[in-house]
N, C-alpha and C. Protein backbone atom coordinates (compact mmCIF):
# COMPACT_ATOMS: atom_id res chain seq x y z
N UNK A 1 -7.62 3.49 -16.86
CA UNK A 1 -6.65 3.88 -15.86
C UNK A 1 -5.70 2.70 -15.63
N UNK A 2 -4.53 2.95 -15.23
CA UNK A 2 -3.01 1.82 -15.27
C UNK A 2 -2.96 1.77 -13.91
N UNK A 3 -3.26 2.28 -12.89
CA UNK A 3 -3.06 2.23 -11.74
C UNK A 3 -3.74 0.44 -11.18
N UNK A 4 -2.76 -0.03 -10.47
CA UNK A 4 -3.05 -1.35 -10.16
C UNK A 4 -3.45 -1.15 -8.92
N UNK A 5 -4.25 -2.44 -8.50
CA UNK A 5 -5.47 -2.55 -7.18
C UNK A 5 -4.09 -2.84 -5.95
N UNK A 6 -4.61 -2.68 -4.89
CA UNK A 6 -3.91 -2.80 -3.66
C UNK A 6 -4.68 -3.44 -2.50
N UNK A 7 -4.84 -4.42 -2.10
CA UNK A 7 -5.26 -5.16 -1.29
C UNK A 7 -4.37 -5.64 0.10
N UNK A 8 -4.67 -5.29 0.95
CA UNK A 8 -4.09 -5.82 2.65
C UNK A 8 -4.99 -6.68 3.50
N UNK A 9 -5.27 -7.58 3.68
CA UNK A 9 -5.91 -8.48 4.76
C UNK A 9 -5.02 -7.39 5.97
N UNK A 10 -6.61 -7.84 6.55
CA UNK A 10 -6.01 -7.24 8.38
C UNK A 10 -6.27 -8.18 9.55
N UNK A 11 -4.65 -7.47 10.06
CA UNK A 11 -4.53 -8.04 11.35
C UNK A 11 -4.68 -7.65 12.54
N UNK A 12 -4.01 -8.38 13.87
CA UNK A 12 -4.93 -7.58 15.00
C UNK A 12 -4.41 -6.12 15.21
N UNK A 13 -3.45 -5.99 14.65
CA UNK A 13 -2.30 -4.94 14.30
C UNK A 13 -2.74 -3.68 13.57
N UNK A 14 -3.29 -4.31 12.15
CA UNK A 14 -3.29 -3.35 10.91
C UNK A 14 -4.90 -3.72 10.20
N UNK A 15 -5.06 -2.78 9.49
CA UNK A 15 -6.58 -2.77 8.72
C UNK A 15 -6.24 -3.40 7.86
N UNK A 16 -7.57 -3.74 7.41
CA UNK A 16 -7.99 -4.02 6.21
C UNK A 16 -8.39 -2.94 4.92
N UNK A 17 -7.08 -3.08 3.82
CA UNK A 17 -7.07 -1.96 2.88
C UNK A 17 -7.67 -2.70 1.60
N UNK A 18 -8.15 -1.44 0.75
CA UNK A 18 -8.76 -1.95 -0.51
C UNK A 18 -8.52 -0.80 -1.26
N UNK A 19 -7.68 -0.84 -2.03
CA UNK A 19 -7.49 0.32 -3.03
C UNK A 19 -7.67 -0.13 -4.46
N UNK A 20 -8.49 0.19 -4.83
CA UNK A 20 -8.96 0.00 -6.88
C UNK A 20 -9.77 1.43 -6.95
N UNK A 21 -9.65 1.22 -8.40
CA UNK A 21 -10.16 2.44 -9.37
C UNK A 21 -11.57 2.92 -8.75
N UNK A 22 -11.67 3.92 -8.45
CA UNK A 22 -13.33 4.35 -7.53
C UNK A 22 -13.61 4.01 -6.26
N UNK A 23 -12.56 3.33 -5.52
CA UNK A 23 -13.14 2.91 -4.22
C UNK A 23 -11.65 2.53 -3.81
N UNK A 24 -11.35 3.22 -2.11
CA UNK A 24 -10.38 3.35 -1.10
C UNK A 24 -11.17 2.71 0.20
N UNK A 25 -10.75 1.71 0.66
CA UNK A 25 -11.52 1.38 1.78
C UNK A 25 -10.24 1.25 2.86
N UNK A 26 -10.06 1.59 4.18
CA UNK A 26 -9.62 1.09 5.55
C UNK A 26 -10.19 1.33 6.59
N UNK A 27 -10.33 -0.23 7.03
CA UNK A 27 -11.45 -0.31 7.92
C UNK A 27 -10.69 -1.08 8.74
N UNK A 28 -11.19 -1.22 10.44
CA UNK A 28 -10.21 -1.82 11.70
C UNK A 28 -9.45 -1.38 12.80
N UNK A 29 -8.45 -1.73 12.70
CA UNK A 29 -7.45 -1.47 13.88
C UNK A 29 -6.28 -0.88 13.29
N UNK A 30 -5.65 -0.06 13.74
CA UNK A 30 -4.12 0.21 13.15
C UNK A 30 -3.43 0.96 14.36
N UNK A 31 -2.74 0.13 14.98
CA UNK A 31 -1.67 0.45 16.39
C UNK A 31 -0.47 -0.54 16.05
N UNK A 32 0.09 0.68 15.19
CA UNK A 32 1.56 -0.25 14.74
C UNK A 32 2.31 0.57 15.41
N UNK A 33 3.50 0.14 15.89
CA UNK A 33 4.40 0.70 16.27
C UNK A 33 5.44 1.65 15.31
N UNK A 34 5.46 1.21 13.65
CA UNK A 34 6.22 2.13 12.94
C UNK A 34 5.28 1.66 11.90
N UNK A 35 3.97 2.69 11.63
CA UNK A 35 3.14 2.53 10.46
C UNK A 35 3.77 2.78 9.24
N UNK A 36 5.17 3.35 9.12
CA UNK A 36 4.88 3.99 7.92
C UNK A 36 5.52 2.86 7.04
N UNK A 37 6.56 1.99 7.49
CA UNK A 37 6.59 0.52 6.75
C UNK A 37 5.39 0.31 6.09
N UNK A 38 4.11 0.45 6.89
CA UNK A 38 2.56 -0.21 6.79
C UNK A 38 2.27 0.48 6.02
N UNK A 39 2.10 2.06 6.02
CA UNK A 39 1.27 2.61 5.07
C UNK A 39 1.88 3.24 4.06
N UNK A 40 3.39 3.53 3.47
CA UNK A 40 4.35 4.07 2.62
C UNK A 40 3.24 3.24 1.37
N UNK A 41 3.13 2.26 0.92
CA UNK A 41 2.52 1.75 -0.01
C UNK A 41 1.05 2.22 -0.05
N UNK A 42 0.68 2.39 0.80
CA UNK A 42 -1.15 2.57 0.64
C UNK A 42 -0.88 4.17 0.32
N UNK A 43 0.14 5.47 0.74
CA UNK A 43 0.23 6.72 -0.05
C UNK A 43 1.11 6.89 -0.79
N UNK A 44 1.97 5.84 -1.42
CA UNK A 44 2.28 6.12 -2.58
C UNK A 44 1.05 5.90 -3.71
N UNK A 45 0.35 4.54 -3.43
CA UNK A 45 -1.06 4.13 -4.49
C UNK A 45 -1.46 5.18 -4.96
N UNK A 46 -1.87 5.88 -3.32
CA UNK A 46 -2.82 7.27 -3.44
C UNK A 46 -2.12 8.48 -3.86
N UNK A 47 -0.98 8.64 -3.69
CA UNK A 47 -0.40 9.70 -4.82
C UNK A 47 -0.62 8.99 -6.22
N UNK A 48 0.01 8.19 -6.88
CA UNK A 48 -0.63 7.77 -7.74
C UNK A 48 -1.68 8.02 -8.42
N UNK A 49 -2.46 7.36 -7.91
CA UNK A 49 -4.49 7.34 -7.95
C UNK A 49 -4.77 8.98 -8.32
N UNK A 50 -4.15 10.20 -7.57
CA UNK A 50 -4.54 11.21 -7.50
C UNK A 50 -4.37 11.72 -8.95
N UNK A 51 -3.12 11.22 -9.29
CA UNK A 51 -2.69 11.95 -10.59
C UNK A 51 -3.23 11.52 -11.86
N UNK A 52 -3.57 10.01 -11.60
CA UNK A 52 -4.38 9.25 -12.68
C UNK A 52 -5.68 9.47 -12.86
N UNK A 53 -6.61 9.82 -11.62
CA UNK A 53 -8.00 9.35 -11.77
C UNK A 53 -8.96 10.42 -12.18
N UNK A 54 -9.92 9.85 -12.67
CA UNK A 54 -10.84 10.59 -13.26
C UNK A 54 -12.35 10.29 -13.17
N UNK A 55 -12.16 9.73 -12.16
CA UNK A 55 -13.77 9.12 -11.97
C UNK A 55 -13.90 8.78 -10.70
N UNK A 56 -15.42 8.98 -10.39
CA UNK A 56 -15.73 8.98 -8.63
C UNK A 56 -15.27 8.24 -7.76
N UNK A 57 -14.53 8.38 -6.43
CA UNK A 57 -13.96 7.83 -5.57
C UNK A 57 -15.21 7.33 -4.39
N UNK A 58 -15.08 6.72 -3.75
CA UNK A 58 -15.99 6.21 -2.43
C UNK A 58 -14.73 5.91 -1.54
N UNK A 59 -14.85 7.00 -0.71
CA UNK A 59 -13.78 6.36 0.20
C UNK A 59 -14.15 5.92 1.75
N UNK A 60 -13.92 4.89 2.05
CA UNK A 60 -14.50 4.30 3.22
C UNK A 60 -13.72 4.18 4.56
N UNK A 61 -13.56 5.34 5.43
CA UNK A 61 -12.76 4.65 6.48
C UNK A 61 -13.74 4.36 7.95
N UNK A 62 -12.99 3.39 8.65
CA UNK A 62 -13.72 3.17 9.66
C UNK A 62 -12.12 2.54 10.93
N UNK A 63 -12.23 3.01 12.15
CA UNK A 63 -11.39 2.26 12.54
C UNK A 63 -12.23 1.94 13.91
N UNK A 64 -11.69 0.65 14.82
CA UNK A 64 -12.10 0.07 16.01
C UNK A 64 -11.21 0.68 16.43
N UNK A 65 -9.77 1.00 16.62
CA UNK A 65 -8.96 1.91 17.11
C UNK A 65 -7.65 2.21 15.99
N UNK A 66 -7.24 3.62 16.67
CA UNK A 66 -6.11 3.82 15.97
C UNK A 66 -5.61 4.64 16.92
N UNK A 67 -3.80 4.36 16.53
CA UNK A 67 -2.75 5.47 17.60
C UNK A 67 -2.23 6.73 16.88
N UNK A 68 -1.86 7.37 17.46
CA UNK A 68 -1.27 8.95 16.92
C UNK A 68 -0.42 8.69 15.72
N UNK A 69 0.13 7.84 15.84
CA UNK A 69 1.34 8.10 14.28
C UNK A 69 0.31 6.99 13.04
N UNK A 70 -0.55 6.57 13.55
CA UNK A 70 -1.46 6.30 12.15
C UNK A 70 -2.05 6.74 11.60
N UNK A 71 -2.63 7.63 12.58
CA UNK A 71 -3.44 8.99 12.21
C UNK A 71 -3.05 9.75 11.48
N UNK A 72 -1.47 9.86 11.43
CA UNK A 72 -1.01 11.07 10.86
C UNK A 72 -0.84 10.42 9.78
N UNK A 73 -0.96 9.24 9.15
CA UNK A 73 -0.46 8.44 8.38
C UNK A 73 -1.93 8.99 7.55
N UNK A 74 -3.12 8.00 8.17
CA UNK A 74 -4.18 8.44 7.28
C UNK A 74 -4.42 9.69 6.68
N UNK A 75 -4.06 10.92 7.60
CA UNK A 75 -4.09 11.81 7.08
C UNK A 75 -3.43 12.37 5.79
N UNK A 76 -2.14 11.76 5.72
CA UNK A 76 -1.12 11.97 4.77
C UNK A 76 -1.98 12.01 3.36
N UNK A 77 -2.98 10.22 3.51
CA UNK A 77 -3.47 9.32 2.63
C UNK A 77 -4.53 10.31 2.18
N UNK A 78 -5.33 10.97 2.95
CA UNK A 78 -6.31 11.62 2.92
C UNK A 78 -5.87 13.14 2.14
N UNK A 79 -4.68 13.62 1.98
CA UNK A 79 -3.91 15.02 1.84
C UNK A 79 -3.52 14.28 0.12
N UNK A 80 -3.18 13.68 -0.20
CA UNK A 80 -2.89 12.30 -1.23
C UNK A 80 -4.03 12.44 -2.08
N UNK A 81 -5.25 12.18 -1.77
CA UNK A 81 -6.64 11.76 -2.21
C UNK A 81 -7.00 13.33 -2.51
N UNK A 82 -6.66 14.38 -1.60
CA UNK A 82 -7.18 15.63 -2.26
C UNK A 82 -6.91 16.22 -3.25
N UNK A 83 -5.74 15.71 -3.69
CA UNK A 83 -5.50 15.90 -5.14
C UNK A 83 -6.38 15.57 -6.67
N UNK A 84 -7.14 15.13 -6.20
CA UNK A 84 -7.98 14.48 -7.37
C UNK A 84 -8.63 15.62 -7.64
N UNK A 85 -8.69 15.82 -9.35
CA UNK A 85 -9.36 17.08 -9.81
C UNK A 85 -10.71 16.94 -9.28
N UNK A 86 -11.26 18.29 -9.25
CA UNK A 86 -12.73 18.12 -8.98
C UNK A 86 -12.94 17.61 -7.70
N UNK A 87 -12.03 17.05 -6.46
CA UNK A 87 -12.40 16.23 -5.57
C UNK A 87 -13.96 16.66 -4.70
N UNK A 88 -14.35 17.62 -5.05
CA UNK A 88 -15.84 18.14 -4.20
C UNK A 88 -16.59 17.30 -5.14
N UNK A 89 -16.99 17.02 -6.20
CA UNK A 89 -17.75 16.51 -6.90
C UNK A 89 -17.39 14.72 -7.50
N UNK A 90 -15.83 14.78 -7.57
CA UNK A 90 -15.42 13.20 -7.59
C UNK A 90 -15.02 12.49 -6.34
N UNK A 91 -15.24 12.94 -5.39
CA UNK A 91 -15.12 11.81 -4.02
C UNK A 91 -16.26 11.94 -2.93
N UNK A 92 -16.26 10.97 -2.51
CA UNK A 92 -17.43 11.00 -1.06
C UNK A 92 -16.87 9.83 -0.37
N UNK A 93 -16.56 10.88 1.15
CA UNK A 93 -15.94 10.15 2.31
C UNK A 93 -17.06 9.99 3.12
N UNK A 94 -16.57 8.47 3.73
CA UNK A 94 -17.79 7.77 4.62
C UNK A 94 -16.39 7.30 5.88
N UNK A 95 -17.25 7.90 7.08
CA UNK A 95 -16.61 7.77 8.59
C UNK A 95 -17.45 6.95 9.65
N UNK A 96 -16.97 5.61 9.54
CA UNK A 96 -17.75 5.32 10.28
C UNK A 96 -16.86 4.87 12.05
N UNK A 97 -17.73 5.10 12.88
CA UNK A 97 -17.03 5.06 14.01
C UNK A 97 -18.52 4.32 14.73
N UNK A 98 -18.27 3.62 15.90
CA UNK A 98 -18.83 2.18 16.69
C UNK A 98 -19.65 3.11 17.86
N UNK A 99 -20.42 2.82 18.16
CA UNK A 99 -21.93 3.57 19.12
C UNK A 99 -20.89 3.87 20.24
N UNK A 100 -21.04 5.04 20.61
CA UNK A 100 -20.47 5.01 22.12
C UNK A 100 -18.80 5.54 22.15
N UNK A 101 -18.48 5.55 20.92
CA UNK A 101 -16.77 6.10 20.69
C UNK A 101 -16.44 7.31 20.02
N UNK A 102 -16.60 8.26 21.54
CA UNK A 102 -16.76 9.58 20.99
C UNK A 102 -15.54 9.98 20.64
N UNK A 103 -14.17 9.51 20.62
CA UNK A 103 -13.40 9.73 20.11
C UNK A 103 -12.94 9.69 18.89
N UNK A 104 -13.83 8.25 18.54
CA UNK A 104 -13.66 7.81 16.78
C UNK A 104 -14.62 9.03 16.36
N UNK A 105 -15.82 9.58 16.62
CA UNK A 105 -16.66 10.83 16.34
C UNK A 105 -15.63 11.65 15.84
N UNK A 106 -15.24 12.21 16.98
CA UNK A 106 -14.71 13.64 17.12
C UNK A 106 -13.10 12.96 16.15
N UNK A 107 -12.54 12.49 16.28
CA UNK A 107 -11.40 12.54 15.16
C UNK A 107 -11.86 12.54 13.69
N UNK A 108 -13.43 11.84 13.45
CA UNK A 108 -13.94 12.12 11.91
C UNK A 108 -14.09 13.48 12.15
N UNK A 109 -14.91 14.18 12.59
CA UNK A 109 -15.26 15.24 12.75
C UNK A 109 -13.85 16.56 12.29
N UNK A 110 -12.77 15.89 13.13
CA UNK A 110 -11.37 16.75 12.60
C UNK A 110 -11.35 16.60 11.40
N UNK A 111 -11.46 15.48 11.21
CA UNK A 111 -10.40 15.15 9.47
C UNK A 111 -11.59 15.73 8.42
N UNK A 112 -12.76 15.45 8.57
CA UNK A 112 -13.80 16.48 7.98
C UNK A 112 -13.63 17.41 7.75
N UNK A 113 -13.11 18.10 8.87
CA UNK A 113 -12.56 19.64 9.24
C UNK A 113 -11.58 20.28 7.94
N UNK A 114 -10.39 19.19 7.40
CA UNK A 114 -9.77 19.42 7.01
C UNK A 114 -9.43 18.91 5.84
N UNK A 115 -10.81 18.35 4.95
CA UNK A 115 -10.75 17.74 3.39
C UNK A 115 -11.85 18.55 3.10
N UNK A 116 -12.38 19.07 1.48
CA UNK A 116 -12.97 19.44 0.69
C UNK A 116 -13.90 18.82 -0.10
N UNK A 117 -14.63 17.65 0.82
CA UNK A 117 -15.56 17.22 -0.17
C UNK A 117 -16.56 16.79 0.46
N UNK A 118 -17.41 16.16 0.29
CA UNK A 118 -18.58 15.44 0.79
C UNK A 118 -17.68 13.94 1.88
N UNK A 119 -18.37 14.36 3.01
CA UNK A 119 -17.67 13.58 4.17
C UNK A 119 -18.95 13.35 5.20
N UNK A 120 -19.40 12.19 5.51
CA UNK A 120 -20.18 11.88 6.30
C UNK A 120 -20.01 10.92 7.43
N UNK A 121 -20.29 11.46 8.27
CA UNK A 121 -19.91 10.37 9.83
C UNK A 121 -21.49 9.57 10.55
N UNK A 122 -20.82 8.37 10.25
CA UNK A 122 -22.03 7.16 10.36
C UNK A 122 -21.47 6.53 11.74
N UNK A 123 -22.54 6.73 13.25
CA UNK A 123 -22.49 5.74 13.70
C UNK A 123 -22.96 4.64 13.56
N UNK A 124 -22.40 3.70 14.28
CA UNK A 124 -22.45 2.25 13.37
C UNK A 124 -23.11 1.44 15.18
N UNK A 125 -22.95 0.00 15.04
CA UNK A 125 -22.95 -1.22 15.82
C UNK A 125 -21.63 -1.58 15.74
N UNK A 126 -21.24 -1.88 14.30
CA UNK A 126 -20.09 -2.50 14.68
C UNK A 126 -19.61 -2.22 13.01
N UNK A 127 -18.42 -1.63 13.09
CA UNK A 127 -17.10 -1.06 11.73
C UNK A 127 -17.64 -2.38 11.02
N UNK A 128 -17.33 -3.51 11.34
CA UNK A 128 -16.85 -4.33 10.51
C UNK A 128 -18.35 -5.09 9.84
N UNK A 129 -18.89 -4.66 10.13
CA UNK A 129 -20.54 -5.26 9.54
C UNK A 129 -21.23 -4.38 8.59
N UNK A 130 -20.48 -3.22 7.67
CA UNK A 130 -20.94 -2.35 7.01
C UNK A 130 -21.07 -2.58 5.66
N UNK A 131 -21.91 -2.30 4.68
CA UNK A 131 -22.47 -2.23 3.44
C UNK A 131 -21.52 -1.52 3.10
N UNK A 132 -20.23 -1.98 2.52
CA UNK A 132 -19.05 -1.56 1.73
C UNK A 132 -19.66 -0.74 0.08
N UNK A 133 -19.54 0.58 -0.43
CA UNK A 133 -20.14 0.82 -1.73
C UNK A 133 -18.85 0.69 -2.50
């Protein structure tokens, strides 16, 4: 596959992204005021990725918080990623959300709602202390 890796260090701002061949990770915070500067690159990758790939995805999201227009952002990313042939059998989404944040719950719980594949919601201690696959 030609598709090149995508890496973001995060700030107190924005997640931490990891995009390579088989594995999508964003994990953190994302309360930007105009995400899509932020995330135009992380769904173009993933349009990309969709059209190229052919082998199992692990996709990892987790956030400590996020605002309404990131959401819609991830989602985009997530609408992006469903394109992958086979995606019931080539991807598995992991949701992890922090003990006690029934909101991070219930927004996995939506976006579950609304992808086609194996999607699991992990409460955690803490997002950022997780066994990345």
């Amino acid at each position: 596959m030609s598709i090149n890796s995508l890496i973001l260090e995060p700030t107190k701002k924005t997640p931490w992204i990891v995009l390579e061949s088989g594995k999508v990770i964003i994990l953190g915070r994302s309360i930007l005021e105009n995400p899509g500067e932020f995330y135009r690159p992380v769904h173009e990758w993933a349009s990309k990725y969709a059209d190229e790939s052919s082998r199992m995805t692990i996709i990892t999201l987790g956030f400590e918080f996020i605002n309404t227009t990131s959401i819609k952002w991830v989602y985009a990313i997530l609408k992006e990623l469903a394109r992958i042939p086979d995606m019931k059998v080539r991807a598995k989404i992991s949701w992890y959300y922090e003990v006690g944040d029934e909101d991070m719950c219930d927004l996995g719980l939506i976006l579950r709602s609304l992808v086609n594949c194996p999607f699991t919601i992990i409460e955690v201690e803490d997002i950022y202390k997780q066994k990345l696959e």
